[in-house]
C-alpha atoms as a PDB file:
ATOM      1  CA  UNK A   1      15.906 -62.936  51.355  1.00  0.00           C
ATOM      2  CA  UNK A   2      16.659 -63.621  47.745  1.00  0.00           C
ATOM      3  CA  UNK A   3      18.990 -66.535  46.924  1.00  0.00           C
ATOM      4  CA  UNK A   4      21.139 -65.637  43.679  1.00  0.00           C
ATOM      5  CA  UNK A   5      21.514 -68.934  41.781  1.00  0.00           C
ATOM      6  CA  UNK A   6      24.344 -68.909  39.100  1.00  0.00           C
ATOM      7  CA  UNK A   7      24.218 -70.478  35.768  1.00  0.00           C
ATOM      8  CA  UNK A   8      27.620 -72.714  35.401  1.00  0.00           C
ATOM      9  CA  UNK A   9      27.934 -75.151  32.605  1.00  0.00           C
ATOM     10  CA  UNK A  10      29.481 -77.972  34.020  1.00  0.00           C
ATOM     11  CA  UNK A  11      32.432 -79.856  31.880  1.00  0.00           C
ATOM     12  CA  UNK A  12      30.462 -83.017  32.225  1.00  0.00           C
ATOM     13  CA  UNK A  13      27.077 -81.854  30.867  1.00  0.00           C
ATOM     14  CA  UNK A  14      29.032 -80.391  27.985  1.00  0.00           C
ATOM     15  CA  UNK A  15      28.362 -83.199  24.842  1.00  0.00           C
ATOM     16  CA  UNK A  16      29.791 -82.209  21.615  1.00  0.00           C
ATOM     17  CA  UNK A  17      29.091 -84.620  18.405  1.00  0.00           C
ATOM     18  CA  UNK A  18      32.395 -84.844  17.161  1.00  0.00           C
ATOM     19  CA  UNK A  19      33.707 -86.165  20.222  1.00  0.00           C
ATOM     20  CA  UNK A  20      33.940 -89.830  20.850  1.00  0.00           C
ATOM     21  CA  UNK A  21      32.928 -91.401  23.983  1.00  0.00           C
ATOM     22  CA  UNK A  22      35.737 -93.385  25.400  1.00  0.00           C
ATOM     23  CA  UNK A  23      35.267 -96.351  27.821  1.00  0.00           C
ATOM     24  CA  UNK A  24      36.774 -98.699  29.490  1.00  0.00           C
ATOM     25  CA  UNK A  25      35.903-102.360  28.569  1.00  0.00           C
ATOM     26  CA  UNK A  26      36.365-105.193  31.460  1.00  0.00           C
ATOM     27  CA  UNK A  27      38.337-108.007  30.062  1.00  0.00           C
ATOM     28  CA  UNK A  28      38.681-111.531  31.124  1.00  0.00           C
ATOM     29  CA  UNK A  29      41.322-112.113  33.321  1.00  0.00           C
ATOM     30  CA  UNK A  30      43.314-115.661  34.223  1.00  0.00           C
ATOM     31  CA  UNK A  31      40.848-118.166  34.170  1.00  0.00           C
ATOM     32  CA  UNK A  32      37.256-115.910  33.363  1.00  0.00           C
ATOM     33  CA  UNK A  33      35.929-116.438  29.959  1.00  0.00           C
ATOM     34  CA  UNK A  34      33.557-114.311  28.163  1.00  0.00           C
ATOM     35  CA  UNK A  35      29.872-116.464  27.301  1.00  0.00           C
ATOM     36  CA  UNK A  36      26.150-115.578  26.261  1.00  0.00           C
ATOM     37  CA  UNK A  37      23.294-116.604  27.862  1.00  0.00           C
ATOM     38  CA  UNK A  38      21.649-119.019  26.388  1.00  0.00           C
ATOM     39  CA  UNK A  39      18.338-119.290  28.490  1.00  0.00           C
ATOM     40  CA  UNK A  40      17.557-118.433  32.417  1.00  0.00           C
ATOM     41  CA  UNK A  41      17.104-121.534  34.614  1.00  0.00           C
ATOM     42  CA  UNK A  42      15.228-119.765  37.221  1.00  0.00           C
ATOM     43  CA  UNK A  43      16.406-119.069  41.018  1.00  0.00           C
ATOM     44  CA  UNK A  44      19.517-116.864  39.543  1.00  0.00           C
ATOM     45  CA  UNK A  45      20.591-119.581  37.301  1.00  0.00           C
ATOM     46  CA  UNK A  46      21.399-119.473  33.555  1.00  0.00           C
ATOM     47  CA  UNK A  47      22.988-121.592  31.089  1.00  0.00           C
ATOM     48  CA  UNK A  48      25.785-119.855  29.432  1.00  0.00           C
ATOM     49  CA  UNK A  49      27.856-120.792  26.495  1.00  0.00           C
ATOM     50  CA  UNK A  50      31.474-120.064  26.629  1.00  0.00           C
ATOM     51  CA  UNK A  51      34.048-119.317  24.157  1.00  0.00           C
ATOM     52  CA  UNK A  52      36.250-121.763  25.928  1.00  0.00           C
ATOM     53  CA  UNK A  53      33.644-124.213  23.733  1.00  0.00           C
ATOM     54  CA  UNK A  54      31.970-125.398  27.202  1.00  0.00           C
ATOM     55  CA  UNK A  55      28.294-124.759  28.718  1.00  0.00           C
ATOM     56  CA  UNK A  56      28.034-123.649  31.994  1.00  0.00           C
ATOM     57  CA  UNK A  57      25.576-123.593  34.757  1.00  0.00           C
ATOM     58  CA  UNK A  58      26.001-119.523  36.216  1.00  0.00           C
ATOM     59  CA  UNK A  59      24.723-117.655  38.821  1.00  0.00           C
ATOM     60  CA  UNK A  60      24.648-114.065  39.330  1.00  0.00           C
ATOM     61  CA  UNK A  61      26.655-113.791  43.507  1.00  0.00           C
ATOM     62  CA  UNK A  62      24.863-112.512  46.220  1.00  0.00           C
ATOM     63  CA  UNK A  63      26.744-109.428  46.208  1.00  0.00           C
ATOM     64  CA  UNK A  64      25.985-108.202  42.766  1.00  0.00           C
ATOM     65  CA  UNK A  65      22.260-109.986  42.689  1.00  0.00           C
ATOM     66  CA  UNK A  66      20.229-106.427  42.515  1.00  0.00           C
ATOM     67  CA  UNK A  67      22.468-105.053  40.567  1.00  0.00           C
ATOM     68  CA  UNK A  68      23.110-107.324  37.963  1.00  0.00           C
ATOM     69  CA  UNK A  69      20.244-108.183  35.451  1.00  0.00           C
ATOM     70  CA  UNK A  70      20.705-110.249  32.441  1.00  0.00           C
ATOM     71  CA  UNK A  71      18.662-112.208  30.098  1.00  0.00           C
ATOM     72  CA  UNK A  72      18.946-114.351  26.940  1.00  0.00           C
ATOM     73  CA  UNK A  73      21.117-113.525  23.899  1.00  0.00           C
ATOM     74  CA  UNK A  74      23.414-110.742  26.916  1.00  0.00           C
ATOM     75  CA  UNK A  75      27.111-111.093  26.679  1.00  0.00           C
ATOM     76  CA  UNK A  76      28.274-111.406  30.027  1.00  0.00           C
ATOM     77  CA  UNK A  77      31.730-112.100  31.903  1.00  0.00           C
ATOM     78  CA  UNK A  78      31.964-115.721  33.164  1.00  0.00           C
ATOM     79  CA  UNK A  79      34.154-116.926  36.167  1.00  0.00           C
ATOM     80  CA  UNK A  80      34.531-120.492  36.512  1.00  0.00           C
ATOM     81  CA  UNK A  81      34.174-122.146  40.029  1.00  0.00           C
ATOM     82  CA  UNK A  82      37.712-123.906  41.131  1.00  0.00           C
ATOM     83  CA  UNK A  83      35.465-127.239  41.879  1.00  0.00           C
ATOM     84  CA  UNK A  84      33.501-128.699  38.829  1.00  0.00           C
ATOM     85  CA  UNK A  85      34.858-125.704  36.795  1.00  0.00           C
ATOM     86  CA  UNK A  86      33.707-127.000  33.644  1.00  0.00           C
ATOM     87  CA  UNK A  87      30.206-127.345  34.365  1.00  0.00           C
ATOM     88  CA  UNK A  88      29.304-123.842  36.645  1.00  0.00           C
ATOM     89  CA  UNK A  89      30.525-120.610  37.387  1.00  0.00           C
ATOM     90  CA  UNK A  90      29.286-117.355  38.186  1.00  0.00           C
ATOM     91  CA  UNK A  91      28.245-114.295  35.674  1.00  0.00           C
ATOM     92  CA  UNK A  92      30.475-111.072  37.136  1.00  0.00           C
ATOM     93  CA  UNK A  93      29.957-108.639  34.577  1.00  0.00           C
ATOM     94  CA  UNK A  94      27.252-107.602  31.757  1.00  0.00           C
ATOM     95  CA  UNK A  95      28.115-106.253  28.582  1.00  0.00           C
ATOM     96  CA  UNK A  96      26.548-103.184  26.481  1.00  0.00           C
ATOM     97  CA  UNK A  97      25.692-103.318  23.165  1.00  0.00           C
ATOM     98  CA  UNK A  98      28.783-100.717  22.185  1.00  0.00           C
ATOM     99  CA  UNK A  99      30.899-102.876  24.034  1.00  0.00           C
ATOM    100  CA  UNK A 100      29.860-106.211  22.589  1.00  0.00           C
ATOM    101  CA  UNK A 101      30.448-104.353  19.209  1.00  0.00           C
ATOM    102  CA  UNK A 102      34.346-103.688  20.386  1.00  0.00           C
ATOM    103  CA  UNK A 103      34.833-107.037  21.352  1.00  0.00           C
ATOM    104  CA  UNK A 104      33.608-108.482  18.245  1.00  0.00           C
ATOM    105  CA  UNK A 105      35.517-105.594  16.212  1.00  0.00           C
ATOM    106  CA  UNK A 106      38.789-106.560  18.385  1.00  0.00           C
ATOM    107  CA  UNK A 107      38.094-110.721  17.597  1.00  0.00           C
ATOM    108  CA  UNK A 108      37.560-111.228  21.603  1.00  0.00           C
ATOM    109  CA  UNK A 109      34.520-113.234  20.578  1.00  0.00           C
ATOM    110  CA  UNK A 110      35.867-115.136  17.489  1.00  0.00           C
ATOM    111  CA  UNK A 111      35.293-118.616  19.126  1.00  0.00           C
ATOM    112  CA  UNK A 112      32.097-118.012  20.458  1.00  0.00           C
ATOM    113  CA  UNK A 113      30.705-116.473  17.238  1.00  0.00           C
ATOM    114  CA  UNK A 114      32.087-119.436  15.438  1.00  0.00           C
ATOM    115  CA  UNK A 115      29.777-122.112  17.990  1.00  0.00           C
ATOM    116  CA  UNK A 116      27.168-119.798  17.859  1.00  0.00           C
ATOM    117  CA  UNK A 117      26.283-120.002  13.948  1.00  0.00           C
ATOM    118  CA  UNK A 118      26.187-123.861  13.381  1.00  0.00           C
END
């Protein structure tokens, strides 16, 4: 018994160079800030600058600990705890390199470029 296979292009295979990828960018909502990661603390812990001008202790939750990786000089989504707020908080989201690039181009990082460059 022969199985006849056919050839279908799928839509989402298709890439064209003229097109432009859209995405979808995760913002910072009511109280979560957007920081870089200064250096890794060890046990899931890193120090993040924030461009509410504050340095936080972060950890990566439970939930998203093996699938959220991030190291030194990342951009990442910062949610500060309700107790001792100013001092820790935990990382929720990573940024890509095309996104950081849209959130520079769109001045979302204008404060934290600004403590960054001293």
């Amino acid at each position: 018994m022969i199985k006849k296979y056919k050839n279908k292009k799928s839509s989402r295979h298709s890439y064209s160079k003229t097109s432009q990828t859209e995405f979808r960018i995760r913002l910072p909502k009511e109280n979560q800030v957007i920081g870089i990661v200064e250096t890794r603390l060890g046990f899931g812990k890193s120090r993040v600058i924030c461009t509410d001008g504050k340095t936080r202790i972060c950890r990566v939750p439970g939930r998203l600990k093996r699938k959220l990786w991030v190291r030194p000089n990342d951009y990442v989504l910062v949610e500060p705890w309700e107790i001792s707020g100013d001092e820790k908080g935990d990382i929720l989201y990573s940024y890509t390199k095309n996104q950081v690039a849209w959130l520079k181009k769109k001045d979302y990082l204008k404060t934290l470029v600004e403590t960054e460059e001293f």
